[in-house]
PDB file of N, CA and C in Angstrom:
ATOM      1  N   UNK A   1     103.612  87.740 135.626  1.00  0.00           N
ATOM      2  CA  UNK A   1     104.780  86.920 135.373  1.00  0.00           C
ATOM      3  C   UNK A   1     105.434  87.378 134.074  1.00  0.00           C
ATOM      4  N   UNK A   2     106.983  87.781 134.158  1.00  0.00           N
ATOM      5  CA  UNK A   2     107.565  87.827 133.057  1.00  0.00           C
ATOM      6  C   UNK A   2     108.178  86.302 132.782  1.00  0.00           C
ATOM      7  N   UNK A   3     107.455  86.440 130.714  1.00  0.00           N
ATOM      8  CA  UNK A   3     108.238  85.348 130.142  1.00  0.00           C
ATOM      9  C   UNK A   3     108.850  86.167 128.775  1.00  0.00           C
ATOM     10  N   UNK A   4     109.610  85.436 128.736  1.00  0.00           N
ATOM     11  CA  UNK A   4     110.732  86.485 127.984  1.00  0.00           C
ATOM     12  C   UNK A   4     110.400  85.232 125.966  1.00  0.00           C
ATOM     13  N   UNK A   5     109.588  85.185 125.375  1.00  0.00           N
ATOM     14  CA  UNK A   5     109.352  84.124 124.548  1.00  0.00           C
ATOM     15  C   UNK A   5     109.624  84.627 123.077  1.00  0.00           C
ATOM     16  N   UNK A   6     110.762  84.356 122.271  1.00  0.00           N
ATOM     17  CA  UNK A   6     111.057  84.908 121.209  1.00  0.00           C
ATOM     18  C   UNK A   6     109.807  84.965 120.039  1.00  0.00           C
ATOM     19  N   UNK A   7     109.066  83.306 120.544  1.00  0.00           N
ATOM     20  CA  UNK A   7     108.151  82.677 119.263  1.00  0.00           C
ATOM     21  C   UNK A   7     106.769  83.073 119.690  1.00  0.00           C
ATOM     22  N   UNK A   8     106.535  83.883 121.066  1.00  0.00           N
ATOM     23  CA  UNK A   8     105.315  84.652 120.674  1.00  0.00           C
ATOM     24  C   UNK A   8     106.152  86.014 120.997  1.00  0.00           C
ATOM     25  N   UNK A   9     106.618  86.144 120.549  1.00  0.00           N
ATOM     26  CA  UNK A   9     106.766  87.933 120.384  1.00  0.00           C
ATOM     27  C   UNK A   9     106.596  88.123 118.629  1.00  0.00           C
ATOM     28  N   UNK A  10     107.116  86.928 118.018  1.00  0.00           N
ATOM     29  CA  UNK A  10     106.985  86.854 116.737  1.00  0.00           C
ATOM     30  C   UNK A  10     105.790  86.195 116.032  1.00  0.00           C
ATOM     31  N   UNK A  11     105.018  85.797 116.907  1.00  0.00           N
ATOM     32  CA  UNK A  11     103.609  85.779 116.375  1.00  0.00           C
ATOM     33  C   UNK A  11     102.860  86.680 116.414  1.00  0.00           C
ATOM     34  N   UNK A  12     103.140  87.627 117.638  1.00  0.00           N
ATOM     35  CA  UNK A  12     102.380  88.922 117.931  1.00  0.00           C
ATOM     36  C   UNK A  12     102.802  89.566 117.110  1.00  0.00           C
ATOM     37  N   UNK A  13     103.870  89.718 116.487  1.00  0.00           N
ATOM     38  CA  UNK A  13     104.182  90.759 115.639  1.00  0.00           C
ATOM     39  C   UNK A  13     103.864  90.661 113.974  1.00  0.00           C
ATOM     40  N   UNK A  14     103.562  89.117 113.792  1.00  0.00           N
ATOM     41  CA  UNK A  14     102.958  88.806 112.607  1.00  0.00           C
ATOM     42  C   UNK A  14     101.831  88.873 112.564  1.00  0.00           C
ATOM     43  N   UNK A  15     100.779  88.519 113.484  1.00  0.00           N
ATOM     44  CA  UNK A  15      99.315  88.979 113.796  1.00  0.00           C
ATOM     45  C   UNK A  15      99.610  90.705 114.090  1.00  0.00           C
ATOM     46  N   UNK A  16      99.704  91.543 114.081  1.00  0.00           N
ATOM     47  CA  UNK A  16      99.581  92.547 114.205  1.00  0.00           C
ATOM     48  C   UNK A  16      99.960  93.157 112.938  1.00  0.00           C
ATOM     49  N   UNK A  17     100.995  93.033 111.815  1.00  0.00           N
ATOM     50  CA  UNK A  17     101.076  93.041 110.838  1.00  0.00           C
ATOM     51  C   UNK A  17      99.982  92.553 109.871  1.00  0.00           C
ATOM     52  N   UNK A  18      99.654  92.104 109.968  1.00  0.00           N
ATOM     53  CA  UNK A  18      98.088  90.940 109.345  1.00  0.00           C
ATOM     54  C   UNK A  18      97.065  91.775 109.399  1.00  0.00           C
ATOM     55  N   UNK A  19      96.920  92.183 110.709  1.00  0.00           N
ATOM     56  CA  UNK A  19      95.483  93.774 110.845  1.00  0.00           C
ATOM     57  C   UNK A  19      96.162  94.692 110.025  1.00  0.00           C
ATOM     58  N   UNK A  20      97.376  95.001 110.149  1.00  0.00           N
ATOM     59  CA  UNK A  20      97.953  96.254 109.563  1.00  0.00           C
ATOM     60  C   UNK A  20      97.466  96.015 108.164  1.00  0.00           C
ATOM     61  N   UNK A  21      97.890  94.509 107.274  1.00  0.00           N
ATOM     62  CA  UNK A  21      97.539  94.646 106.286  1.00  0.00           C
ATOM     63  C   UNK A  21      96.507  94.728 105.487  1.00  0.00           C
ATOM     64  N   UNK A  22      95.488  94.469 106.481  1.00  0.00           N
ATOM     65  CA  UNK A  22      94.018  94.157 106.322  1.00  0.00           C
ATOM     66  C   UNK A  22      93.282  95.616 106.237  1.00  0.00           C
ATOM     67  N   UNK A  23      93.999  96.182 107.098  1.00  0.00           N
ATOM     68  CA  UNK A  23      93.299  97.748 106.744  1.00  0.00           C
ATOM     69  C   UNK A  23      93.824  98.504 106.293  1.00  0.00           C
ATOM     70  N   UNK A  24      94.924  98.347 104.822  1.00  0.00           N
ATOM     71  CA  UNK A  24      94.926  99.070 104.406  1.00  0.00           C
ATOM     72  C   UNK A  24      94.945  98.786 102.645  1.00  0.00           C
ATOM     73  N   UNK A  25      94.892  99.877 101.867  1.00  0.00           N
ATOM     74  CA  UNK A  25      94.743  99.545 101.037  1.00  0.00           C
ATOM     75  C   UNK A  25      95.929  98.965  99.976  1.00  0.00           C
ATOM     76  N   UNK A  26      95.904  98.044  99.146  1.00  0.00           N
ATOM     77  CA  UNK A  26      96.608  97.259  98.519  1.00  0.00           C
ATOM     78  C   UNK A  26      97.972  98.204  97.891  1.00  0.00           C
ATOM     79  N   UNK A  27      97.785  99.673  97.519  1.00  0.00           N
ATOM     80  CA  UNK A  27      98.484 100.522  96.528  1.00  0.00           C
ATOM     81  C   UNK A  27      99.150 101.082  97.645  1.00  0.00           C
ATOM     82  N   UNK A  28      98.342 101.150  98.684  1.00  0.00           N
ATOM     83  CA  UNK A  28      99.642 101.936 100.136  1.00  0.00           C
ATOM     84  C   UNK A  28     100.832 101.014 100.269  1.00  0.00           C
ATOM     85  N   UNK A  29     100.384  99.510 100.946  1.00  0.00           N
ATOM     86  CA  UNK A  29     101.127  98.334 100.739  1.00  0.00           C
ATOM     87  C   UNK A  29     102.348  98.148  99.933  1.00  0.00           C
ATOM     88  N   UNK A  30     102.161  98.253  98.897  1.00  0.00           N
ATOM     89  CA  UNK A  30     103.183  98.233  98.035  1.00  0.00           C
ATOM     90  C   UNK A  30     104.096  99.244  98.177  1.00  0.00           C
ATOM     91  N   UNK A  31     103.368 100.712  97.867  1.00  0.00           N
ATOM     92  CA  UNK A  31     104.359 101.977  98.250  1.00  0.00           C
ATOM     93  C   UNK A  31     105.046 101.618  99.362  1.00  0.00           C
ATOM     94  N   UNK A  32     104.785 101.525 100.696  1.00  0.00           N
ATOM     95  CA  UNK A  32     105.236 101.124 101.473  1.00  0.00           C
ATOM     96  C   UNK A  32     106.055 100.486 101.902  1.00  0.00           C
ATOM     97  N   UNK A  33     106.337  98.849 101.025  1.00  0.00           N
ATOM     98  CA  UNK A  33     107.696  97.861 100.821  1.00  0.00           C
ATOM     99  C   UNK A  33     108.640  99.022 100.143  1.00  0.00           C
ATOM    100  N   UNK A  34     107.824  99.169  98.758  1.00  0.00           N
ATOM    101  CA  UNK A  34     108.767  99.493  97.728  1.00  0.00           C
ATOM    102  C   UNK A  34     109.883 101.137  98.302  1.00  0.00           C
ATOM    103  N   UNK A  35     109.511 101.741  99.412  1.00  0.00           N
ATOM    104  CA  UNK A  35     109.651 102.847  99.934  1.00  0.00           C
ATOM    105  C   UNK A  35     111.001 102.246 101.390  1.00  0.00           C
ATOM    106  N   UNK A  36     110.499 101.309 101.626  1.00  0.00           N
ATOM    107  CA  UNK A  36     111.163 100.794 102.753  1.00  0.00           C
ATOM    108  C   UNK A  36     112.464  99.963 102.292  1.00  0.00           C
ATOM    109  N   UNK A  37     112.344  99.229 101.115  1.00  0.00           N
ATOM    110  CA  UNK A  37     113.545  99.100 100.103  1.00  0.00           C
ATOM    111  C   UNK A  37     114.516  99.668  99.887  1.00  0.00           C
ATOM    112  N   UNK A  38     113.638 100.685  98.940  1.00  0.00           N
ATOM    113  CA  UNK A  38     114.302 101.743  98.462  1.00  0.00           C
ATOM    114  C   UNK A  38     115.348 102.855  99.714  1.00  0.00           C
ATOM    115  N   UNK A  39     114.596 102.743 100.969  1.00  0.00           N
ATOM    116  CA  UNK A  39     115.651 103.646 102.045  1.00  0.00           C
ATOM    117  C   UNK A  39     116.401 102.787 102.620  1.00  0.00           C
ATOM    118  N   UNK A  40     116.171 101.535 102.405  1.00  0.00           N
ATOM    119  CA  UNK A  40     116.845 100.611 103.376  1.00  0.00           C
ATOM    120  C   UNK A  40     118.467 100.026 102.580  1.00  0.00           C
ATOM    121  N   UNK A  41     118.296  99.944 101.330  1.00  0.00           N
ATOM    122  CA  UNK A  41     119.332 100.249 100.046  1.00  0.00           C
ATOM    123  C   UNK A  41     120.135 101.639 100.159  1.00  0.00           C
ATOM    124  N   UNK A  42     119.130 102.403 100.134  1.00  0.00           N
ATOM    125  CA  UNK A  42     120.209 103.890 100.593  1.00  0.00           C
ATOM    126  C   UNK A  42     121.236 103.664 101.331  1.00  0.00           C
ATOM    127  N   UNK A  43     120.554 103.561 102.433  1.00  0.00           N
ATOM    128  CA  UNK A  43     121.209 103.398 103.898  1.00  0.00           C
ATOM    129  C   UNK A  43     122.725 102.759 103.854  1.00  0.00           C
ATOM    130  N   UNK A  44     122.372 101.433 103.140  1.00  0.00           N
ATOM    131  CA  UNK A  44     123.268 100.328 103.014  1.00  0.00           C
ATOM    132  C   UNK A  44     124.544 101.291 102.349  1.00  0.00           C
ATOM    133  N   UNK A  45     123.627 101.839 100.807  1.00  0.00           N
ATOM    134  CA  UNK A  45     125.365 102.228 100.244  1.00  0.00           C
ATOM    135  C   UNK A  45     125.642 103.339 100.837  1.00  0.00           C
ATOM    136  N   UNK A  46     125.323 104.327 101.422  1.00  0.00           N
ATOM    137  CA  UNK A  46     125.531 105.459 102.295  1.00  0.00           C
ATOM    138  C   UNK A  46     126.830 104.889 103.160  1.00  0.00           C
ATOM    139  N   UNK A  47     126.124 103.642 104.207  1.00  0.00           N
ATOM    140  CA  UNK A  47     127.227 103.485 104.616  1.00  0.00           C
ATOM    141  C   UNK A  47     128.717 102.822 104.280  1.00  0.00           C
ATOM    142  N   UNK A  48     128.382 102.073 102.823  1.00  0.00           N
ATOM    143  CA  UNK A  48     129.806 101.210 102.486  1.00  0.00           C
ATOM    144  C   UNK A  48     130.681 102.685 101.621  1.00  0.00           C
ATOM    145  N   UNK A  49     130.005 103.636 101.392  1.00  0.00           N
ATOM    146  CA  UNK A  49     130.286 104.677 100.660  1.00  0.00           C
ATOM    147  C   UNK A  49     131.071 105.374 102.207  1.00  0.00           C
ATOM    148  N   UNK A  50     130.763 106.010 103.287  1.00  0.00           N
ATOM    149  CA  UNK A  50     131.150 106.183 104.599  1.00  0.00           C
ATOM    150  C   UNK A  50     132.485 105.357 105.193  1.00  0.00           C
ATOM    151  N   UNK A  51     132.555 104.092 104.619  1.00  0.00           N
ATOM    152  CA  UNK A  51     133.363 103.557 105.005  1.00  0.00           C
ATOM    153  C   UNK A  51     134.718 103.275 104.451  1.00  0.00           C
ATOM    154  N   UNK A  52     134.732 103.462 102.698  1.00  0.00           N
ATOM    155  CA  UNK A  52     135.368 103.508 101.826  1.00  0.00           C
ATOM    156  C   UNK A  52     136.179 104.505 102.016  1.00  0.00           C
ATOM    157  N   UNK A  53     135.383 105.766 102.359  1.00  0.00           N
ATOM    158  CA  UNK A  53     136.295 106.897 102.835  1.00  0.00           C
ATOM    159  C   UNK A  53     137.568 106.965 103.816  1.00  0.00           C
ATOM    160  N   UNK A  54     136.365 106.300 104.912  1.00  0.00           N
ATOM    161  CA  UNK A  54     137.239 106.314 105.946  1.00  0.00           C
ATOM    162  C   UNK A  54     138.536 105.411 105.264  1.00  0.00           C
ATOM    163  N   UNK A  55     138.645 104.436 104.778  1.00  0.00           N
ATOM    164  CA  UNK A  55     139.535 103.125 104.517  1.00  0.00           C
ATOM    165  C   UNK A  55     140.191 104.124 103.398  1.00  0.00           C
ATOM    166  N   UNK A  56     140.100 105.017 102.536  1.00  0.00           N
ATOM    167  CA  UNK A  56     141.053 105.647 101.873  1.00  0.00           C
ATOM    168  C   UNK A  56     142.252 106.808 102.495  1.00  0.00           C
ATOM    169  N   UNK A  57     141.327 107.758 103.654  1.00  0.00           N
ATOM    170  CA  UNK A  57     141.556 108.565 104.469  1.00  0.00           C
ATOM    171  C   UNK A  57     143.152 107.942 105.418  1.00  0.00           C
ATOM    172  N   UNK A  58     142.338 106.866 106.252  1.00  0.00           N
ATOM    173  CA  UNK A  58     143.231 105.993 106.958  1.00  0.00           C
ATOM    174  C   UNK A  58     144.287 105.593 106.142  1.00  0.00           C
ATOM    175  N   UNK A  59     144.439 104.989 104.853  1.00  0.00           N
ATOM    176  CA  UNK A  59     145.485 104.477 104.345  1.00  0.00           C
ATOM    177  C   UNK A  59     146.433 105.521 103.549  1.00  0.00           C
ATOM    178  N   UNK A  60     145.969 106.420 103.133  1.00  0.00           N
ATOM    179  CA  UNK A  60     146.243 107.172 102.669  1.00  0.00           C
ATOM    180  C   UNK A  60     147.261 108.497 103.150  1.00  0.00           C
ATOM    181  N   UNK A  61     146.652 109.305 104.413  1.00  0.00           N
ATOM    182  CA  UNK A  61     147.173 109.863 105.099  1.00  0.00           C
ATOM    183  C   UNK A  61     147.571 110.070 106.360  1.00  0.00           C
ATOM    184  N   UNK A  62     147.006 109.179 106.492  1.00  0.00           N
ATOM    185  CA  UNK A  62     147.541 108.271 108.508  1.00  0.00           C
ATOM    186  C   UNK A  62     148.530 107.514 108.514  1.00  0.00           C
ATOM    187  N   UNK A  63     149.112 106.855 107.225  1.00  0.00           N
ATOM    188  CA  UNK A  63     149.461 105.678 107.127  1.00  0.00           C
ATOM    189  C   UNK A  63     151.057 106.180 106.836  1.00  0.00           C
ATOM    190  N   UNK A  64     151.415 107.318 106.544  1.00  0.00           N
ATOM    191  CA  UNK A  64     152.391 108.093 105.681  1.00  0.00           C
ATOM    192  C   UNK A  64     153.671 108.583 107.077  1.00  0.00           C
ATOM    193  N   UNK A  65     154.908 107.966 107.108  1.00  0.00           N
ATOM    194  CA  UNK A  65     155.639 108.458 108.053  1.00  0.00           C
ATOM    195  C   UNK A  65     156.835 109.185 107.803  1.00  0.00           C
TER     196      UNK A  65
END
């Protein structure tokens, strides 16, 4: 039987995180957030930086008749 259940997909995924954290060591852990932060921040200004462009590009020389 498929059940389609948001609140155990998200328990499974917090119990499975829980082993994850359990076996490993405390200094990986951290690297790990602090690593996943740190690219996930990239990402972010990468793209408002990507988009700025575009929004200068567009106004700039598309915009010109």
């Amino acid at each position: 039987m498929y059940y389609n259940d948001v609140y155990q997909r998200a328990s499974t995924l917090f119990g499975v995180g829980l082993v994850l954290l359990v076996q490993f060591e405390k200094n990986e852990v951290l690297k790990t957030i602090l690593l996943a932060g740190l690219g996930g921040a990239s990402s972010y200004a990468f793209s408002q930086v990507v988009m700025l462009i575009i929004f200068f590009i567009k106004n700039r020389w598309l915009s010109k008749k």
